[in-house]
N, C-alpha and C. Protein backbone atom coordinates (compact mmCIF):
# COMPACT_ATOMS: atom_id res chain seq x y z
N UNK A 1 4.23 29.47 -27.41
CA UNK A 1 4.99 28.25 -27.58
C UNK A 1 5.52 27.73 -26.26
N UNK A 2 6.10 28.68 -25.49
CA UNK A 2 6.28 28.13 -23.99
C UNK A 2 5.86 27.77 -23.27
N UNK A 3 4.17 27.86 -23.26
CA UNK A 3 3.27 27.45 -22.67
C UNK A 3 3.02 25.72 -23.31
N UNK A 4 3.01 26.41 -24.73
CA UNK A 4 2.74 24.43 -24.54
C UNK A 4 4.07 23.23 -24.31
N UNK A 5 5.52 24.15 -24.58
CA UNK A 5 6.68 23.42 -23.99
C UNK A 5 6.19 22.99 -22.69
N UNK A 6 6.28 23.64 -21.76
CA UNK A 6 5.67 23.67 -20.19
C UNK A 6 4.84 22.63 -19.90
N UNK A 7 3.62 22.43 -20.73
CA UNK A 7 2.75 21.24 -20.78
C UNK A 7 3.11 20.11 -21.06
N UNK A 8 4.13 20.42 -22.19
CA UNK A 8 4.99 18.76 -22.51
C UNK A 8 5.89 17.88 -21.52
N UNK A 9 6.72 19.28 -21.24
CA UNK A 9 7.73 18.81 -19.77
C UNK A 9 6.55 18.46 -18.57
N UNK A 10 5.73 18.98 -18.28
CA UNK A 10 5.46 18.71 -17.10
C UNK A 10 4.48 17.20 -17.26
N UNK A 11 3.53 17.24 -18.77
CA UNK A 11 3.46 15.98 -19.26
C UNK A 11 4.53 14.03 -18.98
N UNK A 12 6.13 14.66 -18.87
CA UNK A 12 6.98 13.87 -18.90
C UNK A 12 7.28 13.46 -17.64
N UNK A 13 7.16 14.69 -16.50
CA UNK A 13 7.26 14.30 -15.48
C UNK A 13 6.30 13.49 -14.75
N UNK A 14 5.15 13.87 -15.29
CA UNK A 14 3.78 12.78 -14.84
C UNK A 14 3.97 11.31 -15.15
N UNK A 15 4.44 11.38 -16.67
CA UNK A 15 5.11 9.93 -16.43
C UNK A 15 5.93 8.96 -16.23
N UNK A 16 6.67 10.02 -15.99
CA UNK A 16 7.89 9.59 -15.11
C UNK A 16 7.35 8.73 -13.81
N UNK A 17 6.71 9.67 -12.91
CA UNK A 17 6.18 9.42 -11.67
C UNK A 17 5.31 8.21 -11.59
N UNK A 18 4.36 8.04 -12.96
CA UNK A 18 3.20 6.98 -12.83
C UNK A 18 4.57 5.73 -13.30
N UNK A 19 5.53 5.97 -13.51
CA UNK A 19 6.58 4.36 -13.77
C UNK A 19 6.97 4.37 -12.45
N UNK A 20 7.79 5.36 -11.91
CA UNK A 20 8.19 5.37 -10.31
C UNK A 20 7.08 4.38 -9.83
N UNK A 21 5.59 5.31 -9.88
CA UNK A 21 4.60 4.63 -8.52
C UNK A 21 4.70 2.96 -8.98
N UNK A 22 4.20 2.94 -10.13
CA UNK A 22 3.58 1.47 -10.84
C UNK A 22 5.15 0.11 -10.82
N UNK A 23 6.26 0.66 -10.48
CA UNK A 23 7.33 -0.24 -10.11
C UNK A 23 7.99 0.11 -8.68
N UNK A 24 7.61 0.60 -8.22
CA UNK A 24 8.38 1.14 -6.81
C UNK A 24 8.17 -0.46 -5.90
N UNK A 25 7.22 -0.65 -5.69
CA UNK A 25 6.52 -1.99 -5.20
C UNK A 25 7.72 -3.62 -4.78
N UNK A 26 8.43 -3.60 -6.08
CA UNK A 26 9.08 -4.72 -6.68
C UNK A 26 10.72 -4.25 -6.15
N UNK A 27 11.26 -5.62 -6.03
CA UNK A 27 12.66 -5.82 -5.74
C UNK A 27 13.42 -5.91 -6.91
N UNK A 28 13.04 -7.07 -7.54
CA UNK A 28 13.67 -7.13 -8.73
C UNK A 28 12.90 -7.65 -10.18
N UNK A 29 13.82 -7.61 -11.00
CA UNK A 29 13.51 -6.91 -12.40
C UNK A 29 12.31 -8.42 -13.46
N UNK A 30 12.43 -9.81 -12.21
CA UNK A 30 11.62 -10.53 -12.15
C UNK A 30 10.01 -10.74 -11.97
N UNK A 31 10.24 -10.18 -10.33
CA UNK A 31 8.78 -9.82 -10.02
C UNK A 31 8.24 -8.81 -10.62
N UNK A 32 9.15 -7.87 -11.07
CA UNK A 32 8.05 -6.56 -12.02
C UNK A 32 7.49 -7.18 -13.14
N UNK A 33 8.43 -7.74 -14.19
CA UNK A 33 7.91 -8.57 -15.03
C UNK A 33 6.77 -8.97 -14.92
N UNK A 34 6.49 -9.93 -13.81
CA UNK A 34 5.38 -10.78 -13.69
C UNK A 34 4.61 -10.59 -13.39
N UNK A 35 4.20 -9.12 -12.82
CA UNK A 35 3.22 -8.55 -12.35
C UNK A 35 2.69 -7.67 -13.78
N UNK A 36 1.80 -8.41 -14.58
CA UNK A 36 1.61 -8.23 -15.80
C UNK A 36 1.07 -6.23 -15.91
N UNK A 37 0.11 -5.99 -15.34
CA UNK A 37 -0.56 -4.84 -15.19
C UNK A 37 1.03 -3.74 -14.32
N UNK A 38 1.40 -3.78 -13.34
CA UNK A 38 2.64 -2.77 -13.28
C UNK A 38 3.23 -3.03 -14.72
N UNK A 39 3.83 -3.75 -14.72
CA UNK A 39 4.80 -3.71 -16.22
C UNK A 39 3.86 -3.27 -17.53
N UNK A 40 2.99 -3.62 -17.61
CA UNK A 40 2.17 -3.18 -18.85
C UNK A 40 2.32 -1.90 -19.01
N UNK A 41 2.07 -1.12 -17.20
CA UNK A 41 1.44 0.09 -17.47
C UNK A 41 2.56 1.33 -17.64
N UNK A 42 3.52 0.57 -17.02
CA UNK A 42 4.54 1.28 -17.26
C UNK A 42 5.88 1.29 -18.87
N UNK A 43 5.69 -0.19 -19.30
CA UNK A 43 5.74 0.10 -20.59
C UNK A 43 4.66 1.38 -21.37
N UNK A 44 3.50 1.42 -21.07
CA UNK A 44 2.79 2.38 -21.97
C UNK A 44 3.03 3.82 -21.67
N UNK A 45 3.71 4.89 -20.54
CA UNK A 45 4.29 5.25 -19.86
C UNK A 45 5.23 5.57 -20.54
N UNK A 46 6.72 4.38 -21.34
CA UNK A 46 7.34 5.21 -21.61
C UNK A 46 7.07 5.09 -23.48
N UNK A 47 5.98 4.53 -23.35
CA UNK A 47 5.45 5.15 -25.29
C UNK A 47 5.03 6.33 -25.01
N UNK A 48 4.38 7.12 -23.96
CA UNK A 48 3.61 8.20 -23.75
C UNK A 48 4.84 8.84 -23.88
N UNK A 49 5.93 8.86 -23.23
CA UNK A 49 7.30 9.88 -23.35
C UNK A 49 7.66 9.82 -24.47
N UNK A 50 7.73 8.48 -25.47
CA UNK A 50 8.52 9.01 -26.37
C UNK A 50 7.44 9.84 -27.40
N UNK A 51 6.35 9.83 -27.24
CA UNK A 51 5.59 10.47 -27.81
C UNK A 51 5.03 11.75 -28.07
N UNK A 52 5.50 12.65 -26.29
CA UNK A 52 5.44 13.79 -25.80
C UNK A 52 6.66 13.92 -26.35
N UNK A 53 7.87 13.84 -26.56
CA UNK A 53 9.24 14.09 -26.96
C UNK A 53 9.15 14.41 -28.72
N UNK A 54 7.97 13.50 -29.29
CA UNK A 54 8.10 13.41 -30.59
C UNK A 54 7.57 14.83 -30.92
N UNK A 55 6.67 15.19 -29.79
CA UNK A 55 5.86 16.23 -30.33
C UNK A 55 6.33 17.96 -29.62
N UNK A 56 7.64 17.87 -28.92
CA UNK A 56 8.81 18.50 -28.32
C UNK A 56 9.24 19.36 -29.90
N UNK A 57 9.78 20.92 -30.04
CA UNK A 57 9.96 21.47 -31.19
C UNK A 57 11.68 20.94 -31.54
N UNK A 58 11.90 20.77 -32.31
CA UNK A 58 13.17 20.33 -32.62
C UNK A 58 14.37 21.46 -32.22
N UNK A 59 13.91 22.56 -32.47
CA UNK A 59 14.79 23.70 -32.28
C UNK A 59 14.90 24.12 -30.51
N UNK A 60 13.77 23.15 -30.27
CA UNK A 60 13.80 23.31 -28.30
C UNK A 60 14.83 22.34 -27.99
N UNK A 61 14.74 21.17 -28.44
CA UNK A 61 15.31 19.77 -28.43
C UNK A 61 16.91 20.06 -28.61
N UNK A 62 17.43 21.13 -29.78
CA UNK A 62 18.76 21.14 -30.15
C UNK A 62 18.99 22.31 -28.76
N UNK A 63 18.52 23.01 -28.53
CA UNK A 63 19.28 24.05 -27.74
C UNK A 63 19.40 23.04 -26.06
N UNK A 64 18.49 22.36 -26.11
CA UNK A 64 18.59 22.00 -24.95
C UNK A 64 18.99 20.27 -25.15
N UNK A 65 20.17 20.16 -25.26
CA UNK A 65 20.28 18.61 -25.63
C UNK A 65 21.33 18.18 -24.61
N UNK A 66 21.15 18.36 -23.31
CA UNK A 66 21.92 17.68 -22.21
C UNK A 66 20.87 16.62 -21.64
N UNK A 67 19.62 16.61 -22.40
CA UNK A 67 18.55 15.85 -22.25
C UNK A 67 18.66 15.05 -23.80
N UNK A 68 18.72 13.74 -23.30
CA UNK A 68 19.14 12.37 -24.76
C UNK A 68 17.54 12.32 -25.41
N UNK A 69 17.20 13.31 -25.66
CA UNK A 69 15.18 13.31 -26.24
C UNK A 69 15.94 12.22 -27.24
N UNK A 70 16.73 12.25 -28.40
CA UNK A 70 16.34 10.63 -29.53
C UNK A 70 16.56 9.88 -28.76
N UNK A 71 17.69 9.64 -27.76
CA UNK A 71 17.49 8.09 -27.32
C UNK A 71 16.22 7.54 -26.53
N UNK A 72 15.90 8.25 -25.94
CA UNK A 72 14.23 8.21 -24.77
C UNK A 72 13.32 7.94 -25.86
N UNK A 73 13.13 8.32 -27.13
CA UNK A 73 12.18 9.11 -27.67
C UNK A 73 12.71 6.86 -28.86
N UNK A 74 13.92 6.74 -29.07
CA UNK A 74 14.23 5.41 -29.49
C UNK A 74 13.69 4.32 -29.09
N UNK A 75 13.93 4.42 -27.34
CA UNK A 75 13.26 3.08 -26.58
C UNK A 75 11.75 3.44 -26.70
N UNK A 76 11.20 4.27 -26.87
CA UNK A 76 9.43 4.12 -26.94
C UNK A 76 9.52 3.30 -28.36
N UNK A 77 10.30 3.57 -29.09
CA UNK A 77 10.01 2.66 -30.58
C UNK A 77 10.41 0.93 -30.50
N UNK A 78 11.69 0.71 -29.84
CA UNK A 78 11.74 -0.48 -29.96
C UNK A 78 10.52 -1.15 -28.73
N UNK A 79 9.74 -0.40 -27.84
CA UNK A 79 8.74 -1.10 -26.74
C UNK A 79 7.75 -1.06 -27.89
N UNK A 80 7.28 -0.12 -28.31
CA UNK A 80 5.86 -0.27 -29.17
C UNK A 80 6.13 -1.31 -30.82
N UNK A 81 7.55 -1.17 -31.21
CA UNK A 81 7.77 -2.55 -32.65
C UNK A 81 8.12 -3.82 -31.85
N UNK A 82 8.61 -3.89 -30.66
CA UNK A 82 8.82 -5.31 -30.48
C UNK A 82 9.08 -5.75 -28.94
N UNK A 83 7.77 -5.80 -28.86
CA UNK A 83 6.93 -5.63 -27.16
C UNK A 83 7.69 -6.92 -26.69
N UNK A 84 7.53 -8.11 -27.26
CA UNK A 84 7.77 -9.09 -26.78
C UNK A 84 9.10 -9.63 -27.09
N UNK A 85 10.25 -8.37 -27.45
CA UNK A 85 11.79 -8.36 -27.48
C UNK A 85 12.11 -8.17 -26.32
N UNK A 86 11.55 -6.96 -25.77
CA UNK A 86 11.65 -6.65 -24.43
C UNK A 86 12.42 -7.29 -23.10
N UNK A 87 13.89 -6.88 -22.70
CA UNK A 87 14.42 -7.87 -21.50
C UNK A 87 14.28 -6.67 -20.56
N UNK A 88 13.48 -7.56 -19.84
CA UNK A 88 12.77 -6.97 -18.33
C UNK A 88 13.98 -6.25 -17.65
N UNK A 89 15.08 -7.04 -17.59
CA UNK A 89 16.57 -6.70 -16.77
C UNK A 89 16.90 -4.93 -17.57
N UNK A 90 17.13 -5.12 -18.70
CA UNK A 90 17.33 -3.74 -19.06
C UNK A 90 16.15 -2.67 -18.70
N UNK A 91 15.00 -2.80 -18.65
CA UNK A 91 13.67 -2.18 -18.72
C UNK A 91 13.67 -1.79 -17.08
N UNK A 92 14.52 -2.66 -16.08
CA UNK A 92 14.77 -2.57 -14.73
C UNK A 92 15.45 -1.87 -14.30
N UNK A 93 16.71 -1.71 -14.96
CA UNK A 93 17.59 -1.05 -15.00
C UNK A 93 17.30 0.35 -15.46
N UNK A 94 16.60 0.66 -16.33
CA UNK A 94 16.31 1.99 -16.92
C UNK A 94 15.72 2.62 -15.90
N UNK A 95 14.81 1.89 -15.30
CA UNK A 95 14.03 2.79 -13.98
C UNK A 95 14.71 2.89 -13.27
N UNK A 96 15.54 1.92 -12.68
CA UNK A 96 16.27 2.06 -11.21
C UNK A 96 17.23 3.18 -11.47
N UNK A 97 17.86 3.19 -12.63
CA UNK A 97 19.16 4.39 -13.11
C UNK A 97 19.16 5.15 -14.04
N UNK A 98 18.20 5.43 -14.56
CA UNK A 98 17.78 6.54 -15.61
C UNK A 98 16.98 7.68 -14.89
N UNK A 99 15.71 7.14 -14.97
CA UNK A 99 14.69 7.67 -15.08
C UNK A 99 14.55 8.99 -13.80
N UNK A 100 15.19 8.70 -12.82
CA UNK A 100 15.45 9.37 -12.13
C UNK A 100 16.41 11.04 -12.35
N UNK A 101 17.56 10.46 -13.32
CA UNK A 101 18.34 11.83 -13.17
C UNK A 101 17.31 12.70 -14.72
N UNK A 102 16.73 12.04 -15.70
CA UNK A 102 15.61 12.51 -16.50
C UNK A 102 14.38 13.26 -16.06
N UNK A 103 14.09 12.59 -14.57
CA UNK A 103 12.89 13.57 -14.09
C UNK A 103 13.76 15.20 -13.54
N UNK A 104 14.57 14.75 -12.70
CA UNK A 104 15.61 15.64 -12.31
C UNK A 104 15.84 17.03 -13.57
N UNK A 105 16.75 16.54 -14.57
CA UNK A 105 17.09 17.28 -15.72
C UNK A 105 15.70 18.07 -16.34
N UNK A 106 14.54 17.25 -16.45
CA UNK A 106 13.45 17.89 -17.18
C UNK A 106 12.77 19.04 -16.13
N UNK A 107 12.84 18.75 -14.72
CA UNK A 107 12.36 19.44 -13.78
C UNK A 107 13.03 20.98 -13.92
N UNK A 108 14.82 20.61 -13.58
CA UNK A 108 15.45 21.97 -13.73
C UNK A 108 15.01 22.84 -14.91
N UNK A 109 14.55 22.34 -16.15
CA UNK A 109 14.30 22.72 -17.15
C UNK A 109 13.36 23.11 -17.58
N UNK A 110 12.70 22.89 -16.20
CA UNK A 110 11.01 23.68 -16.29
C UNK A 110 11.03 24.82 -15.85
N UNK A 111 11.66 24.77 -14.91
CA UNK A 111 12.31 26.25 -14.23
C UNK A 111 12.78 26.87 -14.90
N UNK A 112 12.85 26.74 -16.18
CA UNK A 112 14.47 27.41 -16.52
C UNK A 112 13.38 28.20 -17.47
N UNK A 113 12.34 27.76 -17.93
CA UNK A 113 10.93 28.09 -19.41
C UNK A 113 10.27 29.00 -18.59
């Protein structure tokens, strides 16, 4: 079972990194927008997380819950039911100040398996 935990986390961190690379580029939460293919790809990115999260054991999920897996695992649902709800500014914000201390937290936590 730890082995395929291991695969999942390190799964998360990959896409973590492919949102890093695919928005690093951009200033603000405008030009990412408009750059249809970065933003696409990194919306799909974080359906891939909430998806690796979905498939995360619940009893891994409760012991280790200094990591928000429903809320991460929430925004893949409202990107994949209502793509074109989507405000770029929040979606900007998530990368610039999330996503970062999440790669962080999941990393220590690879170490830790």
């Amino acid at each position: 079972m730890s082995h395929n935990i291991s695969f999942n986390l390190k799964a998360l961190i990959e896409s973590i990194e492919k949102i890093e690379l695919y928005s690093k580029e951009f200033t603000d939460a405008n030009d990412f927008y408009h750059d249809q293919k970065s933003f696409d790809a990194s919306m799909m990115q974080f359906v891939v997380i909430g998806e690796i999260i979905s498939r995360l054991d619940e009893k891994f999920k409760a012991t280790h819950n200094e990591i928000p897996w429903q809320k991460v695992k929430d925004f893949r649902n409202i990107i994949a039911h209502d793509y074109f709800g989507i405000d770029a500014d929040e979606i900007w914000d998530i990368i610039n100040t999330k996503l970062l201390p999440l790669k962080n937290d999941i990393e220590k936590l690879l170490k830790t398996i």
